[in-house]
N, C-alpha and C. Protein backbone atom coordinates (compact mmCIF):
# COMPACT_ATOMS: atom_id res chain seq x y z
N UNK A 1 -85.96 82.36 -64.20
CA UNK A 1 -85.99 83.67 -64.82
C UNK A 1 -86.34 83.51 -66.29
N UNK A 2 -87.24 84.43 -66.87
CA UNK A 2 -88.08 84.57 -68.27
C UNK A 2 -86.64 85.55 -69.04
N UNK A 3 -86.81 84.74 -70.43
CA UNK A 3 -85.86 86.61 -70.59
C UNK A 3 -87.06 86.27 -72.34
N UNK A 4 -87.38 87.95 -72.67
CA UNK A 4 -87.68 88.21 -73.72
C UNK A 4 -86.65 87.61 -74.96
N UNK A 5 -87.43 87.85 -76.15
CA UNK A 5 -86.87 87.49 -77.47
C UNK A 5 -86.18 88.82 -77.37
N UNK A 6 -86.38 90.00 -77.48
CA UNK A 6 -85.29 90.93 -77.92
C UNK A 6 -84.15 91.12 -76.67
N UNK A 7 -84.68 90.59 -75.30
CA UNK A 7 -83.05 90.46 -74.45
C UNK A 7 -82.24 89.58 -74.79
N UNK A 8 -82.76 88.03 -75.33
CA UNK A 8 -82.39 87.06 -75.79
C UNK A 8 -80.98 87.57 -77.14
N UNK A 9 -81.83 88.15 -77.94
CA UNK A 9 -80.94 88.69 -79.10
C UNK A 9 -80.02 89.65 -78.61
N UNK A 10 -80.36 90.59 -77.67
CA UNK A 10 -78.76 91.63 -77.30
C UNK A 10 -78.30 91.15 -76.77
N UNK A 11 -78.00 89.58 -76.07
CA UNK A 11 -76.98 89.01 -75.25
C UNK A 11 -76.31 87.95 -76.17
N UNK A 12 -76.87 88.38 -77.81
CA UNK A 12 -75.72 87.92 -78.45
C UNK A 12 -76.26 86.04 -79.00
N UNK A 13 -77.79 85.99 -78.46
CA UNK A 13 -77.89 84.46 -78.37
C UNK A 13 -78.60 84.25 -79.72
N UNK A 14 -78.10 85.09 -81.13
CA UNK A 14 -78.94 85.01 -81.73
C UNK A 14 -78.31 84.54 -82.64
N UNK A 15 -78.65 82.95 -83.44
CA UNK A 15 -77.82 82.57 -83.56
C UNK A 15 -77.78 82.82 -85.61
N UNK A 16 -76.54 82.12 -86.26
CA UNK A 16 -76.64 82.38 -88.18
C UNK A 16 -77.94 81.58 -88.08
N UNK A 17 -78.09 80.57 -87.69
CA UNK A 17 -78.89 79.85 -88.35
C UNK A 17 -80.28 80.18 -88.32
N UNK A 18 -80.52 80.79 -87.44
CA UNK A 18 -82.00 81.54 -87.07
C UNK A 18 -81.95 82.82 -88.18
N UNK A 19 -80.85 83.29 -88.41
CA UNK A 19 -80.68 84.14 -89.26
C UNK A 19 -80.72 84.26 -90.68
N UNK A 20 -80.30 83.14 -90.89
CA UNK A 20 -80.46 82.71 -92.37
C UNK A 20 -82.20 81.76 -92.50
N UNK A 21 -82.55 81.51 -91.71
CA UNK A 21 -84.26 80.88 -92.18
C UNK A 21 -85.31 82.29 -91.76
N UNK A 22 -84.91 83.37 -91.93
CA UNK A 22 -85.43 84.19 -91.72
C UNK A 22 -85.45 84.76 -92.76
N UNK A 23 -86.36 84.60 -93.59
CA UNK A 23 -86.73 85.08 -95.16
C UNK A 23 -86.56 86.85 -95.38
N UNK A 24 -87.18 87.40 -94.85
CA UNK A 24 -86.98 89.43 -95.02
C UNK A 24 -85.90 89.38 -94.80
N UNK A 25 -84.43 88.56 -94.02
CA UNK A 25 -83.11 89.26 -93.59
C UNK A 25 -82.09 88.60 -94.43
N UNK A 26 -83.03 87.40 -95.45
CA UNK A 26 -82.16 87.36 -96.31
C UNK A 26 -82.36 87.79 -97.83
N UNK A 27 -81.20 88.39 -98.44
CA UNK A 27 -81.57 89.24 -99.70
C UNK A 27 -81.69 88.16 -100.45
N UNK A 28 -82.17 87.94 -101.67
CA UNK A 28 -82.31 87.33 -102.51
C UNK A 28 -81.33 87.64 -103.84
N UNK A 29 -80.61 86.73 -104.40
CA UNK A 29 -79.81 86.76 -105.39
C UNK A 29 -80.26 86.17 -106.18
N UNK A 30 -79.86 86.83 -107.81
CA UNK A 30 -80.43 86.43 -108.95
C UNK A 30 -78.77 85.55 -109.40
N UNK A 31 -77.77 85.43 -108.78
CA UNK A 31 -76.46 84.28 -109.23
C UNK A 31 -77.44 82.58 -109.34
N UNK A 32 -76.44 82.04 -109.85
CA UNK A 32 -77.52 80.19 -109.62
C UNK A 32 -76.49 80.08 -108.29
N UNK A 33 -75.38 80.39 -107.73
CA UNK A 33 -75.40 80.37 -106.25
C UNK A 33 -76.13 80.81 -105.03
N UNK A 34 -76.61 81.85 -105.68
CA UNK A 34 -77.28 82.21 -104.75
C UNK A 34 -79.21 81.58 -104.51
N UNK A 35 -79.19 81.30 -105.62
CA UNK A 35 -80.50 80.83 -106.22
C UNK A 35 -80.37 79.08 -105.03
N UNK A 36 -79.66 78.67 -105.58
CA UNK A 36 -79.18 77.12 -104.88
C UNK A 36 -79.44 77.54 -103.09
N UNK A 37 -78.37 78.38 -103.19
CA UNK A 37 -78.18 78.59 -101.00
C UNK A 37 -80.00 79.04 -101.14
N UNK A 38 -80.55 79.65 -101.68
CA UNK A 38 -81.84 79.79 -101.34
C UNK A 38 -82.84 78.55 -101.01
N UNK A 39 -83.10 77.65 -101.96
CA UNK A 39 -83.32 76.01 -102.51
C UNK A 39 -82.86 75.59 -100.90
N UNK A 40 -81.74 75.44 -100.63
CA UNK A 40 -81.33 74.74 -99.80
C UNK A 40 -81.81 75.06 -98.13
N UNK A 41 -81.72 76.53 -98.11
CA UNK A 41 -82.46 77.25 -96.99
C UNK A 41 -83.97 76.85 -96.39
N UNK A 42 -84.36 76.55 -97.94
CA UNK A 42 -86.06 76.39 -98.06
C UNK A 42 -86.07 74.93 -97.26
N UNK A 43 -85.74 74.08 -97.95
CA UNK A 43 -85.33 72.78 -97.54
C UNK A 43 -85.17 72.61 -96.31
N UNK A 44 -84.26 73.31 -95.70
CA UNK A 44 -83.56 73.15 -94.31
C UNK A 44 -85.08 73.45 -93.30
N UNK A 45 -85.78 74.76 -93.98
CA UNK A 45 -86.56 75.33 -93.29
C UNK A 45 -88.04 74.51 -93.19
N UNK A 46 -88.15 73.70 -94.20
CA UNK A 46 -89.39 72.66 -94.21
C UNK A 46 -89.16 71.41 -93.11
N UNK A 47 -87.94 71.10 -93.28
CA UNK A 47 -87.16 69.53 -92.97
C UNK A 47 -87.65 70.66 -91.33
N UNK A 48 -87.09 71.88 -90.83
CA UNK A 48 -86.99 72.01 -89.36
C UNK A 48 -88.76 72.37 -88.70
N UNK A 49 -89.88 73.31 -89.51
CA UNK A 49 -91.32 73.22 -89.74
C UNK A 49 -92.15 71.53 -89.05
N UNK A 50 -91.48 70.61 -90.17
CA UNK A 50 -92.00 69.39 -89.95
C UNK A 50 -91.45 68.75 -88.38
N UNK A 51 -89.91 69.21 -88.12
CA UNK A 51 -89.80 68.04 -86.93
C UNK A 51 -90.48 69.08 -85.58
N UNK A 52 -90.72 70.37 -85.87
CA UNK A 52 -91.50 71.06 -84.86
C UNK A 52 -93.36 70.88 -84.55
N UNK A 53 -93.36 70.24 -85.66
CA UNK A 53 -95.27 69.54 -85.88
C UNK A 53 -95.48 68.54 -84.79
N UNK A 54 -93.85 67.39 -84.90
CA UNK A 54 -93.81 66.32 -84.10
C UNK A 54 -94.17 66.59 -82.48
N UNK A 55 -93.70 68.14 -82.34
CA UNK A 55 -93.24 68.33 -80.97
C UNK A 55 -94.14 69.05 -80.75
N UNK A 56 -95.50 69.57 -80.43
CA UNK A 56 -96.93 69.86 -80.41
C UNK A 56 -97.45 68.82 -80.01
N UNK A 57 -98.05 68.74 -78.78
CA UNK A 57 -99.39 68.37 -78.24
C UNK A 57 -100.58 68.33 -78.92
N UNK A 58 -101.55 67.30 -78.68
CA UNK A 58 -102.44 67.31 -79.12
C UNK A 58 -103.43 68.55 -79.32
N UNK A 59 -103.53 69.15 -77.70
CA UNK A 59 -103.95 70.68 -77.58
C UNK A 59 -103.66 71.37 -78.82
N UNK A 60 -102.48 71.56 -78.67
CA UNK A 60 -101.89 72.49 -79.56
C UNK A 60 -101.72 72.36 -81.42
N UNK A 61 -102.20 70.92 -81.44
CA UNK A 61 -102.55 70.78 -82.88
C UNK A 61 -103.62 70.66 -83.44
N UNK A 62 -104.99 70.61 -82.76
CA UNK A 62 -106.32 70.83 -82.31
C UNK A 62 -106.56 72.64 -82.70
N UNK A 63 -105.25 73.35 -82.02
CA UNK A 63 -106.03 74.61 -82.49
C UNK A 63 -105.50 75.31 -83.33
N UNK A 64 -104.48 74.96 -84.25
CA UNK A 64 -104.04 74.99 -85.88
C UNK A 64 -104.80 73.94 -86.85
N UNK A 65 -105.63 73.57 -85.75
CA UNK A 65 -106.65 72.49 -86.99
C UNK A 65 -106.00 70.64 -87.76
N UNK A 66 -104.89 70.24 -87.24
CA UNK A 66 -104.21 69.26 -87.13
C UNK A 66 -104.40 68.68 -86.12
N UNK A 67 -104.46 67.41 -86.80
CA UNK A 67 -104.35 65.55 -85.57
C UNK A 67 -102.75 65.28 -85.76
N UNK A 68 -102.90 63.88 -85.23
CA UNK A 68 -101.46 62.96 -85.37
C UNK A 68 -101.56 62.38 -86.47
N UNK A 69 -102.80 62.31 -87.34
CA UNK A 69 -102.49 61.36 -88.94
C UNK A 69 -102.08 62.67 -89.46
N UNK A 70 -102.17 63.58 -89.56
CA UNK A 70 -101.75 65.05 -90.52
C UNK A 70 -100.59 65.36 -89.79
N UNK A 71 -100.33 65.10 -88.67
CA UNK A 71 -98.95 65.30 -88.80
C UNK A 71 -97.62 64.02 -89.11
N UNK A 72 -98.60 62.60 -89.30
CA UNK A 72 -97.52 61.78 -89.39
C UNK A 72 -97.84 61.96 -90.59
N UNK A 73 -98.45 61.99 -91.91
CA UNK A 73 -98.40 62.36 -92.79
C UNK A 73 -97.77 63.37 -93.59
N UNK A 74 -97.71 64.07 -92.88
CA UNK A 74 -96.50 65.31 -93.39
C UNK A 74 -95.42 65.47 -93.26
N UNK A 75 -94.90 65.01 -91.93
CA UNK A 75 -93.51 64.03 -91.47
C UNK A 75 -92.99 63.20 -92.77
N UNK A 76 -93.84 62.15 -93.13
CA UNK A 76 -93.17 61.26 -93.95
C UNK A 76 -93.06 61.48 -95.10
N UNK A 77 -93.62 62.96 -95.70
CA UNK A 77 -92.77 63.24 -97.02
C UNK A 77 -91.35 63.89 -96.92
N UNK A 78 -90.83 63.93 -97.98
CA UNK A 78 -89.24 64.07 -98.05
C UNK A 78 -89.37 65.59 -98.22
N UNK A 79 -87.96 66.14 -97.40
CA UNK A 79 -87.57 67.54 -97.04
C UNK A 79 -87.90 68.67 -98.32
N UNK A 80 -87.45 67.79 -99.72
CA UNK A 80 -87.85 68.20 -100.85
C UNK A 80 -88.84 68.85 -101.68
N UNK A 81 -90.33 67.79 -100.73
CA UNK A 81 -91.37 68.10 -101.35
C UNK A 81 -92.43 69.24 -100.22
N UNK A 82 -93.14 70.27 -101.06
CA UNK A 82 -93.69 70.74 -100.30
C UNK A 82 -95.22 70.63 -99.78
């Protein structure tokens, strides 16, 4: 059985963390706490971007215009850098 993204979400399977790397649903604060949890979000959200590159098929990196040297290349910079 298939279930949609929005049945997915009314059965509750939706989880903070999907919630918080979701840039429009999170407000932006001008505190340096809030500034930081932002920084750190970004981070989280590059570091999770990159290990999803890994997990693409050749097919499928062929038609975003990426090989395996552009993606082991981008892999091996640090979560930090963009």
């Amino acid at each position: 059985m298939t279930m949609s993204i929005a049945t997915f979400r009314r059965q509750g399977h939706y989880s903070p963390a999907t919630y918080c790397r979701t840039p429009s649903r999170r407000p932006q604060t001008s505190s340096l706490a809030g500034k930081l949890l932002d920084v750190l979000f970004s981070w989280q959200e590059r570091a999770n971007q990159r290990h999803a590159l890994t997990q693409l098929d050749d097919r499928l990196l062929r038609d975003v215009g990426l090989d395996r040297v552009d993606v082991d290349r981008e892999v091996a910079k640090p979560f930090w850098t963009p």
